[in-house]
Protein backbone atom coordinates (compact mmCIF):
# COMPACT_ATOMS: atom_id res chain seq x y z
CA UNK A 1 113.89 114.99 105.33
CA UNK A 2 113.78 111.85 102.86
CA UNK A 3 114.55 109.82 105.88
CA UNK A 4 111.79 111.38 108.27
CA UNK A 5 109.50 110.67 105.76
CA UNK A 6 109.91 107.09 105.15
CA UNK A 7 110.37 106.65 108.45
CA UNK A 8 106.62 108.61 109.40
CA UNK A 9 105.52 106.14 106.33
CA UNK A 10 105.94 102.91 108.11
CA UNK A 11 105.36 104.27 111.37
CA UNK A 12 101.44 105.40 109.95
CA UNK A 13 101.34 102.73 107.70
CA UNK A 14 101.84 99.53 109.21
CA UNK A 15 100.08 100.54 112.19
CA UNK A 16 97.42 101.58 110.69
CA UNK A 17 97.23 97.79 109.26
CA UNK A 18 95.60 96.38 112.02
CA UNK A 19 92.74 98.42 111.91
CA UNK A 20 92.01 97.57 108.48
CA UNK A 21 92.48 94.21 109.54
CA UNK A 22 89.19 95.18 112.31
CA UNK A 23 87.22 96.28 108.80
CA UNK A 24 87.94 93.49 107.16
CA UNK A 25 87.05 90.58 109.43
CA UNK A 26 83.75 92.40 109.87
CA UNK A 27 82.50 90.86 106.54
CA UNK A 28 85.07 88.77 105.85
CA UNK A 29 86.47 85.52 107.32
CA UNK A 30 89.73 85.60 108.54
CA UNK A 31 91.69 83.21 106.77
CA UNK A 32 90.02 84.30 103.48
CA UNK A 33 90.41 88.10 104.25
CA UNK A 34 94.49 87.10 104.45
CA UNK A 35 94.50 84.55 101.57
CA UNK A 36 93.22 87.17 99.61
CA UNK A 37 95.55 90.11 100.84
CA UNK A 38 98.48 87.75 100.62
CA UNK A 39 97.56 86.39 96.98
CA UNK A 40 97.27 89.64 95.69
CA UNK A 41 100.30 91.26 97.15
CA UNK A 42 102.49 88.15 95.88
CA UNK A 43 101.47 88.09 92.83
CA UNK A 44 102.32 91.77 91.92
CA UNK A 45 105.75 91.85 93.98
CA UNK A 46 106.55 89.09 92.41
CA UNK A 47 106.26 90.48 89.04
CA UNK A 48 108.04 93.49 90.33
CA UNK A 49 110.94 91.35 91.39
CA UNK A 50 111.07 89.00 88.65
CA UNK A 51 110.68 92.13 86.08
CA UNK A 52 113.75 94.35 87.89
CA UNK A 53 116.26 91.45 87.84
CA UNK A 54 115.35 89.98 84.12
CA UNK A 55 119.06 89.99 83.41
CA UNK A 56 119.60 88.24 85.86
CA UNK A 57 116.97 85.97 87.10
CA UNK A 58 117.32 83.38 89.78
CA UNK A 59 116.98 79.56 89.46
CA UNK A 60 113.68 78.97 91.20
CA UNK A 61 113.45 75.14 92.40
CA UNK A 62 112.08 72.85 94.38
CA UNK A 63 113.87 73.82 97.64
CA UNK A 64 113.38 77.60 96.90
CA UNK A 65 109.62 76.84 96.82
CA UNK A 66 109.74 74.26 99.27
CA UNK A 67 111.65 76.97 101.68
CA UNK A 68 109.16 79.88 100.46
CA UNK A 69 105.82 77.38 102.39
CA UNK A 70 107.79 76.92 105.02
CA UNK A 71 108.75 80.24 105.62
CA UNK A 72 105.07 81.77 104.48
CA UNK A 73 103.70 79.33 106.49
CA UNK A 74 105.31 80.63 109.82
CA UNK A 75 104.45 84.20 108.84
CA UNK A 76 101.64 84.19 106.88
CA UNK A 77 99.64 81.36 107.27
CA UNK A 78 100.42 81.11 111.53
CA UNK A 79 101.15 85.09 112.18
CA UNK A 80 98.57 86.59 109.93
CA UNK A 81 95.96 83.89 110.00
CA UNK A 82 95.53 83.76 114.07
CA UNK A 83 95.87 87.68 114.17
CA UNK A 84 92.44 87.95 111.63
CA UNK A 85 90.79 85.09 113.07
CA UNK A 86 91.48 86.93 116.93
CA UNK A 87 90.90 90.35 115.78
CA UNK A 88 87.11 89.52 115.04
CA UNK A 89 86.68 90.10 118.99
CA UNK A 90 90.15 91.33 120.13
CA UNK A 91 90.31 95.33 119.73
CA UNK A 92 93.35 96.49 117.04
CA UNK A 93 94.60 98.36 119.62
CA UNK A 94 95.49 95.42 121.79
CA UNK A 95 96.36 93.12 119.41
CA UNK A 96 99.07 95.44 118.26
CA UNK A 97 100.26 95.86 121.40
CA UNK A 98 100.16 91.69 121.95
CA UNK A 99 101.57 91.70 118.15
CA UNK A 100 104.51 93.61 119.33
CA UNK A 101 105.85 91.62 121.58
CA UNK A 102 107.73 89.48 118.91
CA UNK A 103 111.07 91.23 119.30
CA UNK A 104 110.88 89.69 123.09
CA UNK A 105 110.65 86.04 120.96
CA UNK A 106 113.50 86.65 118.95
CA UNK A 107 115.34 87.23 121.92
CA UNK A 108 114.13 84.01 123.88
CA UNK A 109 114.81 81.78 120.34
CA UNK A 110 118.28 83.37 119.45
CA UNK A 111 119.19 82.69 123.33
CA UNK A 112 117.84 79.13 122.52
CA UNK A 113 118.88 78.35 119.08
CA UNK A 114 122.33 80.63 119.10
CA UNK A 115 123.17 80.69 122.79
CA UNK A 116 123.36 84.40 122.38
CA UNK A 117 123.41 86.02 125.81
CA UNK A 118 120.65 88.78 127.10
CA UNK A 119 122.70 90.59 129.52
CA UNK A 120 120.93 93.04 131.92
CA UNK A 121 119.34 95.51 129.58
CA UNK A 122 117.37 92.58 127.63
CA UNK A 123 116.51 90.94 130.98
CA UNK A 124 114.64 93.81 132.33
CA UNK A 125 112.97 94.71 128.57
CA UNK A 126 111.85 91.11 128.84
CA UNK A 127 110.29 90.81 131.98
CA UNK A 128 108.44 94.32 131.43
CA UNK A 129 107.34 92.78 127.96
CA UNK A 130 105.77 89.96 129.44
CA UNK A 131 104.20 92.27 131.80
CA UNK A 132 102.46 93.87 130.16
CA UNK A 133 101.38 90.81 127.93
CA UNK A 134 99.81 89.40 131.52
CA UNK A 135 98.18 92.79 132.24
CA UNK A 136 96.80 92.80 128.32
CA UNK A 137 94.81 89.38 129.31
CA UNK A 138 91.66 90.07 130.55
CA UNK A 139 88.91 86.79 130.50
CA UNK A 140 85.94 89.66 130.62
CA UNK A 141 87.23 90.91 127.19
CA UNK A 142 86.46 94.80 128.65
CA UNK A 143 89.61 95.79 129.15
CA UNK A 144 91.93 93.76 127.46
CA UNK A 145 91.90 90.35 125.39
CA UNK A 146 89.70 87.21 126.14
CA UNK A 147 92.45 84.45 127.05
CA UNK A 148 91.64 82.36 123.81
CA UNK A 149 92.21 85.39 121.29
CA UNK A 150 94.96 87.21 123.13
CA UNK A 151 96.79 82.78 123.19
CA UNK A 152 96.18 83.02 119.19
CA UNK A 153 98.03 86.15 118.69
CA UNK A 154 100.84 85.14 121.01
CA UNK A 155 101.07 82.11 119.37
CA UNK A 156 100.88 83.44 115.80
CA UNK A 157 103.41 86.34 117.35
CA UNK A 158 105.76 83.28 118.56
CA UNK A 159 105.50 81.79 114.85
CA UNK A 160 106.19 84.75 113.37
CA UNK A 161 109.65 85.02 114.68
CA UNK A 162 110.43 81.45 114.44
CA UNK A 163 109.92 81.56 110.90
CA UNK A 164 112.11 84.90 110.60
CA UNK A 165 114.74 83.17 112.14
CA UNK A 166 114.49 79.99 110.36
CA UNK A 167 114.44 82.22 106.88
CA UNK A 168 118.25 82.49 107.57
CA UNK A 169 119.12 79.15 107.07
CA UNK A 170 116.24 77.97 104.72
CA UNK A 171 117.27 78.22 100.70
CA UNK A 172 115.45 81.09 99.95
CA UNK A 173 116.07 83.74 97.03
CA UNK A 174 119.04 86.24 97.82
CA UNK A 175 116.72 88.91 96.64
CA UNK A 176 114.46 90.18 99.60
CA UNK A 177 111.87 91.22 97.56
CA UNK A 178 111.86 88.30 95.59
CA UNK A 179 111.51 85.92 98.74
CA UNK A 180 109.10 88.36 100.43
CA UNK A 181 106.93 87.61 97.04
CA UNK A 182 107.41 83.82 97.24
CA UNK A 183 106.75 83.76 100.90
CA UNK A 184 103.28 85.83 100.27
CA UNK A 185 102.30 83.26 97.28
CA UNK A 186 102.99 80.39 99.68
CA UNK A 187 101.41 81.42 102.96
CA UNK A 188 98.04 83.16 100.71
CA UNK A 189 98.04 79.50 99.00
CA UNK A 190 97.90 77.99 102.53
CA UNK A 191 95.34 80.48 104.03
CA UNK A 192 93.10 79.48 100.87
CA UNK A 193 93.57 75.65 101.98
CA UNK A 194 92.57 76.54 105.27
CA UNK A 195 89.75 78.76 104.45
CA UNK A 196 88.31 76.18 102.50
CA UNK A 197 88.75 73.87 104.66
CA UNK A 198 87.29 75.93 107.32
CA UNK A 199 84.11 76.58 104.75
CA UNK A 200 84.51 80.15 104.98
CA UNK A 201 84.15 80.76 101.21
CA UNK A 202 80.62 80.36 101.87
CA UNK A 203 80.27 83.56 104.42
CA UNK A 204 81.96 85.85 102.64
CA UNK A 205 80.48 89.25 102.07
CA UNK A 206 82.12 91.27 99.42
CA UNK A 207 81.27 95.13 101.05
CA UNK A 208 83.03 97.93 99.52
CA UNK A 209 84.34 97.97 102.98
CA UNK A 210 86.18 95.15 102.90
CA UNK A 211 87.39 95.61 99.26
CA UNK A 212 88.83 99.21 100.02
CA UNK A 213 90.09 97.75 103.95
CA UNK A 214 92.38 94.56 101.69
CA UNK A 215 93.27 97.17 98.83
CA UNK A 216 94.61 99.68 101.36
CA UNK A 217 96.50 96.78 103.14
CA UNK A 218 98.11 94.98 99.66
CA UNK A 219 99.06 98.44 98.37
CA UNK A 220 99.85 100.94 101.46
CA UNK A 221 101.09 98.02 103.65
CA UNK A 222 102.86 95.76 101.23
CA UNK A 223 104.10 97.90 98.41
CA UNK A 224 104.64 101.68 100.31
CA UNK A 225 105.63 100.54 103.65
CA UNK A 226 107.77 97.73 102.84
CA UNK A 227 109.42 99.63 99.87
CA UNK A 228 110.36 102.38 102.34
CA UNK A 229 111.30 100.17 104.96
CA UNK A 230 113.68 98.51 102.65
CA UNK A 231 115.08 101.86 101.18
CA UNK A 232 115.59 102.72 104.63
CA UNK A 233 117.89 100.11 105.75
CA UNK A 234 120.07 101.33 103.19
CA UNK A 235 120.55 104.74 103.74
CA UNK A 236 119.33 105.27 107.62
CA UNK A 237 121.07 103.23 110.51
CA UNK A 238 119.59 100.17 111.73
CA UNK A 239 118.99 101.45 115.11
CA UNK A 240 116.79 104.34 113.57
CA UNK A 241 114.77 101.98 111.47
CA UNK A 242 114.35 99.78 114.13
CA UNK A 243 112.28 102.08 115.95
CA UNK A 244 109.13 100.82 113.78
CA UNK A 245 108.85 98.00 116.68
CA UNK A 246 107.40 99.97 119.57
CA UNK A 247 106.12 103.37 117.78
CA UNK A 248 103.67 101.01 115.28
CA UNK A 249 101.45 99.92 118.48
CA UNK A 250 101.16 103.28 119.53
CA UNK A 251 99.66 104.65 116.12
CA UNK A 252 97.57 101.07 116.34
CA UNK A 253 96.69 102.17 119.67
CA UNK A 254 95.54 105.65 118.73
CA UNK A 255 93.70 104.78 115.52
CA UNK A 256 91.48 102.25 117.08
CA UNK A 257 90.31 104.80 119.95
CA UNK A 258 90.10 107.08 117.07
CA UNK A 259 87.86 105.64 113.84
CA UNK A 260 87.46 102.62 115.31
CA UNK A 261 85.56 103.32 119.19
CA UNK A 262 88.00 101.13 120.73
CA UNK A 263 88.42 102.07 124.54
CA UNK A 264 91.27 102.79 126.24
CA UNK A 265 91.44 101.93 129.67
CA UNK A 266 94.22 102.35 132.28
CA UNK A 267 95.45 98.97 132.11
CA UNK A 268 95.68 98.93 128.48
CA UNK A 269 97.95 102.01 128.88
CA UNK A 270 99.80 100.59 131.25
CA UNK A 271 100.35 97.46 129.83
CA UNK A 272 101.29 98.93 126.26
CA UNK A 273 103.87 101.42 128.28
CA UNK A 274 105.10 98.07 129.75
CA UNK A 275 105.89 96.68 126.23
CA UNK A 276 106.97 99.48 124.37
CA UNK A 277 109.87 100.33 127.25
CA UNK A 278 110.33 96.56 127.31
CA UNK A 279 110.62 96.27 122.93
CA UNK A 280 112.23 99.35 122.80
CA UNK A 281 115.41 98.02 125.35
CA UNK A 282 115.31 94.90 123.27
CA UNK A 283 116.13 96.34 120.35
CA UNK A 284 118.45 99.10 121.09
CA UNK A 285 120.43 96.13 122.74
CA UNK A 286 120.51 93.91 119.93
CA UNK A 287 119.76 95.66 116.38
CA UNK A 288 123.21 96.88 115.24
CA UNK A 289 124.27 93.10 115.23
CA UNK A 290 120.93 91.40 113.93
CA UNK A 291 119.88 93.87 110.50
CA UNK A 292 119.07 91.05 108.83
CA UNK A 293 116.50 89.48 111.51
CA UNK A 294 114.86 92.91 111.27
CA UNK A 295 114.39 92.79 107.22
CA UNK A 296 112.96 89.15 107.67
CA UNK A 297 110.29 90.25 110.86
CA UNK A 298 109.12 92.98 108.78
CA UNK A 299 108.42 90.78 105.82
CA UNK A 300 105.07 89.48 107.80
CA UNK A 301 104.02 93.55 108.19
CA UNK A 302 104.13 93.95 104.18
């Protein structure tokens, strides 16, 4: 029953993230809606992690933080920044469904940078991902994404697993929670850059909407839903956890047509039927041999 839980936990939870992303952006720019979730979240797991493993505390360096922008740059700064700055037109709905086609990515890299082989089952799950990703562009923006924002979140989706990947080999704490915390710090530190850059600071509006849309996301989505994630991979198997992939765009899918008006539409069914068969062969293919690229992609949902 423990199990089911946790598991309905991330299931609710980090799908329900993208439509507090939708809240957010309404009063918030994008990069400064992130830098702030990300700031925030880092700086309290990091005291969590640094707190639990005082007796033992790791040597944290220049190539540790050096790694940690690298790696929250990919996630944080490329995944999380281009999803906000899309979502202010693109419905949550679709973007979780374009945001879900990142285990299709981490196939494509690890065939490119591992010369791992795809075999039939991930052939098919990858040309029914990329499908539906087609079918999901729509240049009207009625029933889909407008090319520009649905290229941002395929591009920040892309990132995402590149920087996963790269996490493996980059010198990053051996404590997950401990590099998730570093990662946050670095990629909220670059989203600040950017926003400023940008001149966002200027047009933000502080709503109680927006304050209670980041709260729910730095302490539902970072601390509940990654803790239970991570307690999962312990005592569930990895196949079972990795079911997160394609159930969180459903419950995306479902709470935008629910709170937030978002229309469904045929071709948004059938395109996010199209990626969820296509995810879900992915992963059943590949997820008893790659636990570890599944702890670092879910480090960008926290």
């Amino acid at each position: 029953m423990r199990i089911w839980a946790a598991l309905a936990t991330i299931y609710v939870v980090w799908g329900s993230t993208f439509l507090a992303i939708a809240v957010v952006v309404r009063d918030l720019p994008p990069f400064l809606s992130m830098a702030l979730r990300h700031l925030t979240a880092g700086s309290l797991l990091f005291a969590v992690a640094w707190w639990r493993r005082r007796d033992g505390r790791e040597r944290l360096g220049r190539r540790q933080w050096a790694a940690a922008f690298i790696f929250g740059g990919a996630l944080f700064l490329t995944g999380h920044g281009l999803l906000a700055w899309a979502q202010q037109e693109v419905p949550s709905g679709v973007a979780a469904l374009l945001v879900g086609t990142i285990p299709l990515w981490f196939a494509i890299l690890a065939r490119v940078a591992f010369g791992e082989r795809l075999g039939a089952r991930a052939a098919i799950g990858l040309a029914l991902g990329f499908a539906g990703l087609a079918l999901l562009v729509d240049p009207s923006g009625h029933e889909g994404a407008k090319p520009l924002g649905a290229l941002a979140i395929v591009v920040g989706a892309f990132s995402w697993a590149a920087g996963s990947l790269a996490a493996r080999r980059l010198p990053l704490p051996r404590d997950t929670l401990l590099a998730a915390a570093m990662g946050m710090l670095a990629g909220g530190t670059l989203l600040a850059i950017v926003s400023g850059l940008a001149g966002e600071y200027g047009d933000a509006h502080f709503t109680p909407e927006a304050l209670a849309a980041t709260a729910y996301m730095v302490v539902i989505g970072s601390f509940i839903g990654f803790s239970a994630y991570v307690w999962l991979l312990k005592v569930a198997p990895a196949s079972t956890v990795s079911t997160y992939a394609y159930v969180n765009p459903v419950i995306a899918v479902l709470l935008g047509w629910a709170f937030n008006d978002e229309v469904i539409s045929l071709r948004t069914l059938v395109a996010g039927a199209a990626i969820v068969v296509g995810v879900a062969l992915m992963v059943s293919r590949g997820v008893e041999r790659e636990p570890e690229a599944a702890l670092q992609s879910a480090r960008a949902r926290a």
